[in-house]
C-alpha atoms as a PDB file:
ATOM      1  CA  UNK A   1     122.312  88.718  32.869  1.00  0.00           C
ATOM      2  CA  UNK A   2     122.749  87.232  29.286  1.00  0.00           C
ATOM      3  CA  UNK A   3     121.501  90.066  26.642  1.00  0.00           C
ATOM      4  CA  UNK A   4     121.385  87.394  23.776  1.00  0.00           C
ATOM      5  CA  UNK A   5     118.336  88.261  21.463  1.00  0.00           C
ATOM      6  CA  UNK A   6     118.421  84.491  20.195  1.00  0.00           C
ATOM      7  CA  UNK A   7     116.989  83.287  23.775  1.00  0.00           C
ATOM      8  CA  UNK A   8     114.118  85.676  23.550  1.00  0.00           C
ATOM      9  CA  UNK A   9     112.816  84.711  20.202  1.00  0.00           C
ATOM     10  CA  UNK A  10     111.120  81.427  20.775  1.00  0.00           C
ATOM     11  CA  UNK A  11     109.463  82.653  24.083  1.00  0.00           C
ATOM     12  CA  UNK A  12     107.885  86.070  22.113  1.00  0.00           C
ATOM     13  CA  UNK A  13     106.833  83.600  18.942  1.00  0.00           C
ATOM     14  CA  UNK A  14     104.902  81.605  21.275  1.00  0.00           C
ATOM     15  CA  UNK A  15     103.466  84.359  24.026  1.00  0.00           C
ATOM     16  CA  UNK A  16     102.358  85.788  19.718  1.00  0.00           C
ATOM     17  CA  UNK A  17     100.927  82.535  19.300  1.00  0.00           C
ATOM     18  CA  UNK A  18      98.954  81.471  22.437  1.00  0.00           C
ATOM     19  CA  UNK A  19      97.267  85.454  21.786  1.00  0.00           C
ATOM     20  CA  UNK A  20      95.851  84.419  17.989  1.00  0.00           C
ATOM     21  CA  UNK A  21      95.121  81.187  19.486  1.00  0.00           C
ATOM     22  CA  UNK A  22      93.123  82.935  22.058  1.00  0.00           C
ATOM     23  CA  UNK A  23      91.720  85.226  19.888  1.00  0.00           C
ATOM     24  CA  UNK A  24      90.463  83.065  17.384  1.00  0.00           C
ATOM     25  CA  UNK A  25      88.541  81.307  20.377  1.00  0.00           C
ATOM     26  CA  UNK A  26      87.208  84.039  21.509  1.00  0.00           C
ATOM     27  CA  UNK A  27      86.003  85.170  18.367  1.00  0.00           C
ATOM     28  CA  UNK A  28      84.277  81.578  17.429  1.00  0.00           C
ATOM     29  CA  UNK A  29      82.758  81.505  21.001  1.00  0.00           C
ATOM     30  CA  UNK A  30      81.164  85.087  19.598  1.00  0.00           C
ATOM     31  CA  UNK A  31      79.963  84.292  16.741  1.00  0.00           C
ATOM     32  CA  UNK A  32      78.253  81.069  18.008  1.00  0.00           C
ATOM     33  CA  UNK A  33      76.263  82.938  20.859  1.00  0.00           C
ATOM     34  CA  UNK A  34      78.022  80.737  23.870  1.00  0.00           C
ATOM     35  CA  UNK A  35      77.758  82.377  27.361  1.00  0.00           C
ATOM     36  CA  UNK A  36      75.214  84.670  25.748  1.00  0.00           C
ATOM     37  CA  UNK A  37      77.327  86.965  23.878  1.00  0.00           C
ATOM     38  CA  UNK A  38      75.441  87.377  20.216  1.00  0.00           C
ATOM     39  CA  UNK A  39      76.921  88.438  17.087  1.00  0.00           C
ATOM     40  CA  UNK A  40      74.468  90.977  15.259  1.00  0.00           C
ATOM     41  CA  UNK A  41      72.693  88.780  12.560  1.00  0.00           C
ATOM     42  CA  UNK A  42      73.845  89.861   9.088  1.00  0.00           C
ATOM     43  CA  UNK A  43      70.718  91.177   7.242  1.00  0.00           C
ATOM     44  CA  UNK A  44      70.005  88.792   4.059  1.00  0.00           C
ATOM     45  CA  UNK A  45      68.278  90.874   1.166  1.00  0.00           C
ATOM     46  CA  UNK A  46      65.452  89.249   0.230  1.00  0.00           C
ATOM     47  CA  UNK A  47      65.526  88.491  -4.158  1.00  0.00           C
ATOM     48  CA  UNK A  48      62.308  90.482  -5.352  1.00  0.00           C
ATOM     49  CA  UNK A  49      61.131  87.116  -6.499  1.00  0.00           C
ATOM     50  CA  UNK A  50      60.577  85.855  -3.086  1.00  0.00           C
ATOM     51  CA  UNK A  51      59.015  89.038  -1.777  1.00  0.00           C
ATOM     52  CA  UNK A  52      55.307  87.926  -2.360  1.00  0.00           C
ATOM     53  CA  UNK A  53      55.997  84.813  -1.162  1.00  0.00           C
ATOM     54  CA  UNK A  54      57.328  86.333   2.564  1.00  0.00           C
ATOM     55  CA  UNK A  55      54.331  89.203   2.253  1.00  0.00           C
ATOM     56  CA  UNK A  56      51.864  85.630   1.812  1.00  0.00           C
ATOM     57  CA  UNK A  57      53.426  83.815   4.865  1.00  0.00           C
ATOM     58  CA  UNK A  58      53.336  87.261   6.822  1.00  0.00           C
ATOM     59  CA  UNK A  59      49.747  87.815   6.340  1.00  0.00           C
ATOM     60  CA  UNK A  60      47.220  86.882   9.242  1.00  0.00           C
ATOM     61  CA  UNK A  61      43.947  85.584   8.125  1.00  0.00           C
ATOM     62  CA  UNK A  62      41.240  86.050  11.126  1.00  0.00           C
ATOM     63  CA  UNK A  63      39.207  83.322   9.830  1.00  0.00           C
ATOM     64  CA  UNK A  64      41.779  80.962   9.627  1.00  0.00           C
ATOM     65  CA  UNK A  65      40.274  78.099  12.572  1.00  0.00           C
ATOM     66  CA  UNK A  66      42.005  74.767  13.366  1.00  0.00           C
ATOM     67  CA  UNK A  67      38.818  73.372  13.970  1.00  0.00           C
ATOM     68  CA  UNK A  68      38.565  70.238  11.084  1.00  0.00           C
ATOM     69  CA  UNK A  69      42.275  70.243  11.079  1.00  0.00           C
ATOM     70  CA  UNK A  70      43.467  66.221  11.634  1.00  0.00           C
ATOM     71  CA  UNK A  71      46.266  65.850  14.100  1.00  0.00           C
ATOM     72  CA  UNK A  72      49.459  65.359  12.160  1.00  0.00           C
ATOM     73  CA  UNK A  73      50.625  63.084  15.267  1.00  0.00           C
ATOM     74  CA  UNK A  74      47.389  60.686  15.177  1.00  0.00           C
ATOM     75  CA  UNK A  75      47.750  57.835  12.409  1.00  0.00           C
ATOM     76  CA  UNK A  76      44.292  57.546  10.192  1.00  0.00           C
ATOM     77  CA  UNK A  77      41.476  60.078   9.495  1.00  0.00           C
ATOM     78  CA  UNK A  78      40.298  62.795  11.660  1.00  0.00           C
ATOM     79  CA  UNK A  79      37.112  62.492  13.769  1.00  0.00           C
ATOM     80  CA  UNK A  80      35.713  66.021  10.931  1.00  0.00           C
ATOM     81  CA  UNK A  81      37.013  63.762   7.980  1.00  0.00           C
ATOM     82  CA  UNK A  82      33.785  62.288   6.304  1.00  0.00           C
ATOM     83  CA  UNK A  83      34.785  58.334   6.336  1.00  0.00           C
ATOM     84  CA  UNK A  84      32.323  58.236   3.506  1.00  0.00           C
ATOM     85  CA  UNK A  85      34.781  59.490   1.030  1.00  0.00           C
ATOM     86  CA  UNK A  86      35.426  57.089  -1.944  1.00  0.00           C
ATOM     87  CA  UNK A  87      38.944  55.925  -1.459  1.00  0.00           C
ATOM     88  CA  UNK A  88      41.837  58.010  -3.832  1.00  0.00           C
ATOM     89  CA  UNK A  89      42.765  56.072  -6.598  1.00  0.00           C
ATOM     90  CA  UNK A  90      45.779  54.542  -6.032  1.00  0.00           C
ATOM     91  CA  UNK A  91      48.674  54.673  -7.887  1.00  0.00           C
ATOM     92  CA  UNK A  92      50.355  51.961 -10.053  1.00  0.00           C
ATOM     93  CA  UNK A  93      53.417  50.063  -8.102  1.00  0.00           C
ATOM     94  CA  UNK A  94      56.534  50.664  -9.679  1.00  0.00           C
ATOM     95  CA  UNK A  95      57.724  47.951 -12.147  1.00  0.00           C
ATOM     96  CA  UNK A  96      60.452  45.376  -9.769  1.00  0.00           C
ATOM     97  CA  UNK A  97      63.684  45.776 -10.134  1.00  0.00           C
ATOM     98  CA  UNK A  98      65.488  43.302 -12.759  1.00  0.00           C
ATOM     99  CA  UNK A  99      68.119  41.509 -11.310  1.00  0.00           C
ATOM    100  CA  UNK A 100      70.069  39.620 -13.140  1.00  0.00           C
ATOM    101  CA  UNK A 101      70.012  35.615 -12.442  1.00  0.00           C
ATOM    102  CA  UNK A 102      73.923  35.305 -13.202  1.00  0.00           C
ATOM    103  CA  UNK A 103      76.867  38.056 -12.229  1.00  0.00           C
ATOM    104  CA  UNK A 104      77.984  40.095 -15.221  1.00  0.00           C
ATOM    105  CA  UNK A 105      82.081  40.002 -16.025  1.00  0.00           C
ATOM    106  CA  UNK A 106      82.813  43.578 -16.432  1.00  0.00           C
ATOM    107  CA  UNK A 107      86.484  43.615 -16.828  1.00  0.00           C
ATOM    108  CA  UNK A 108      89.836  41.469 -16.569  1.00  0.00           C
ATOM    109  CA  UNK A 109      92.508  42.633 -15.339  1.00  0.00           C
ATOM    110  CA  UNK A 110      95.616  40.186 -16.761  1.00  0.00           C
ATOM    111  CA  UNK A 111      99.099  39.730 -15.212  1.00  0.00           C
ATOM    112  CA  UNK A 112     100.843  37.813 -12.897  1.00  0.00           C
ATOM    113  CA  UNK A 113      97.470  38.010 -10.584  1.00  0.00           C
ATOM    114  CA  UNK A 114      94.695  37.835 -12.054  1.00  0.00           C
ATOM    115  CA  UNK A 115      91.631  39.492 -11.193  1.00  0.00           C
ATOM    116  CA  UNK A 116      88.374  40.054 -12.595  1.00  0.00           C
ATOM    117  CA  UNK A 117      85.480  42.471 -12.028  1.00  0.00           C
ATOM    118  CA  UNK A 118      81.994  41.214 -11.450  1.00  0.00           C
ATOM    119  CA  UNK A 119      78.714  43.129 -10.602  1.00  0.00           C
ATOM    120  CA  UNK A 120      76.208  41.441  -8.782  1.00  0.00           C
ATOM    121  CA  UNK A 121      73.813  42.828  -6.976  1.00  0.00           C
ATOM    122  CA  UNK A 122      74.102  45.827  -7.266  1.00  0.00           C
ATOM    123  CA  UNK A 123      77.653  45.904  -6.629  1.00  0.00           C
ATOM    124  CA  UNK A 124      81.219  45.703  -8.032  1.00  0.00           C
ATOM    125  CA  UNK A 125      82.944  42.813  -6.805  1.00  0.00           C
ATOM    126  CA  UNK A 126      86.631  42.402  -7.262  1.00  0.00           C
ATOM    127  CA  UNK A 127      87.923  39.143  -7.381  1.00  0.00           C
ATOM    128  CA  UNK A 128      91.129  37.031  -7.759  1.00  0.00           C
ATOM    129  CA  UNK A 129      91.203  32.752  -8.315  1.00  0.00           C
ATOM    130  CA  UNK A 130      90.322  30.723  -4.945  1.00  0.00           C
ATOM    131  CA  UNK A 131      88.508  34.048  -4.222  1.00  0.00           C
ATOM    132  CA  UNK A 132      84.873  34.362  -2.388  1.00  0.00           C
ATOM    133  CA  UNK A 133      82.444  36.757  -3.245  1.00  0.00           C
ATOM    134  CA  UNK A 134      78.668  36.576  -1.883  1.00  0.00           C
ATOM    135  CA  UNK A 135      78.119  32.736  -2.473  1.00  0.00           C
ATOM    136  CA  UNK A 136      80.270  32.471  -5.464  1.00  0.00           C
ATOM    137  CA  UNK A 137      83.411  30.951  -5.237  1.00  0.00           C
ATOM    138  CA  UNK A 138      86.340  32.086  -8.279  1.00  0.00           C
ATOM    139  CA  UNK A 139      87.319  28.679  -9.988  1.00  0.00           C
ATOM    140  CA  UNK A 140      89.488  30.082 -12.488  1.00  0.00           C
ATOM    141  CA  UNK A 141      90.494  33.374 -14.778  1.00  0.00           C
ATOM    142  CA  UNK A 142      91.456  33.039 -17.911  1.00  0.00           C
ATOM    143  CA  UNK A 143      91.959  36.396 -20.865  1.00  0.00           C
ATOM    144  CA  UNK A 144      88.611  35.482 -21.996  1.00  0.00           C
ATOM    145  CA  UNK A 145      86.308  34.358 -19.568  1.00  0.00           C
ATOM    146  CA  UNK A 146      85.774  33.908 -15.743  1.00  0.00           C
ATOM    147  CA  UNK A 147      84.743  30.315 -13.950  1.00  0.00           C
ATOM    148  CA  UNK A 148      82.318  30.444 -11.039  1.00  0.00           C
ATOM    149  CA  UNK A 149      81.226  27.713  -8.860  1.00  0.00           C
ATOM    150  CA  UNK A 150      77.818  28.430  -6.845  1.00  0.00           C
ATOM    151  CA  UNK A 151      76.911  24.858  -4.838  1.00  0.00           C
ATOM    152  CA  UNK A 152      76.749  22.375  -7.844  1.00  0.00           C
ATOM    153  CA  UNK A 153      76.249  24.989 -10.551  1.00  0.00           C
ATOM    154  CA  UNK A 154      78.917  26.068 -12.641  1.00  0.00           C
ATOM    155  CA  UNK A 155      79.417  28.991 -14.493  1.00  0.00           C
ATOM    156  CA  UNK A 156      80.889  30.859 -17.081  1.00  0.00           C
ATOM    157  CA  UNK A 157      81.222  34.581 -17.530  1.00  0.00           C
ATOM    158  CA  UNK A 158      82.865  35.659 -20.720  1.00  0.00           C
ATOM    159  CA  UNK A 159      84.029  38.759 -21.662  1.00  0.00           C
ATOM    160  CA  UNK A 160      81.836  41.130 -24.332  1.00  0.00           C
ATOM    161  CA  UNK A 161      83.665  42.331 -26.717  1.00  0.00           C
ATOM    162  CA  UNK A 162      83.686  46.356 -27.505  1.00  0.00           C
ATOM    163  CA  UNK A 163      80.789  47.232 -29.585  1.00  0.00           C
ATOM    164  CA  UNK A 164      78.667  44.289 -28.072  1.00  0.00           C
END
């Protein structure tokens, strides 16, 4: 029988190993309540600020009725609702959103590829010459400015300077 502690090493790291491994299971399958074994529920001190709110929600009010009450699950007024209620004032849409009628050059990017940064629609669009991007198509870059063919229409993007 070979009495060589080197051969016993790897089998006790990993009979050390499967028992954390087992142990950290069990203790996850505890703490989430599977097969019905429940952790005791930490208590959560309540901030003094919320106390009146929990003694509100706790209270029972005997008069409280759900008669008049609509049905949250029926669309349009209740059957107690008086239909002769003037209408609430409605509010004022919100202004459209302003989208610009051309893309905006945002930045160039200049070396032995060029590419150039466009937003359009609410989006940043990077884009190299012979490039596609929603139905423009990149004609050419250049330090300054960026050409754009849509259809027939052709357009130029130049760059803003700083302080612009």
């Amino acid at each position: 029988m070979n009495r060589d502690v080197g051969q016993w090493v790897s089998p006790i790291v990993a009979v050390v190993v499967l028992a954390v491994i087992t142990a950290q299971i069990f203790g996850a399958l505890q703490v989430t309540g599977a097969f019905g074994w429940h952790a005791p529920a930490p208590r959560v001190p309540t901030s003094p600020s919320y106390r009146a709110l929990d003694r509100a929600i706790d209270r029972h009010d005997p008069s409280f009725t759900l008669e008049g009450l609509r049905d949250p699950f029926v669309y349009g007024a209740s059957d107690a609702q008086d239909r002769s209620d003037p209408p609430l004032p409605r509010r004022p849409k919100p202004a459209p959103v302003v989208v610009p009628a051309v893309p905006v050059l945002t930045a160039i990017v200049w070396d032995n590829d060029p590419r150039a940064l466009i937003r359009w629609n609410e989006r940043e669009w990077t884009v190299r010459e012979g490039g596609l991007f929603d139905e423009f198509q990149v004609v050419r870059i250049t330090r300054d400015h960026v050409t754009l063919r849509r259809g027939e229409e052709t357009l130029e993007l130049h760059r803003r300077n700083p302080g612009e």
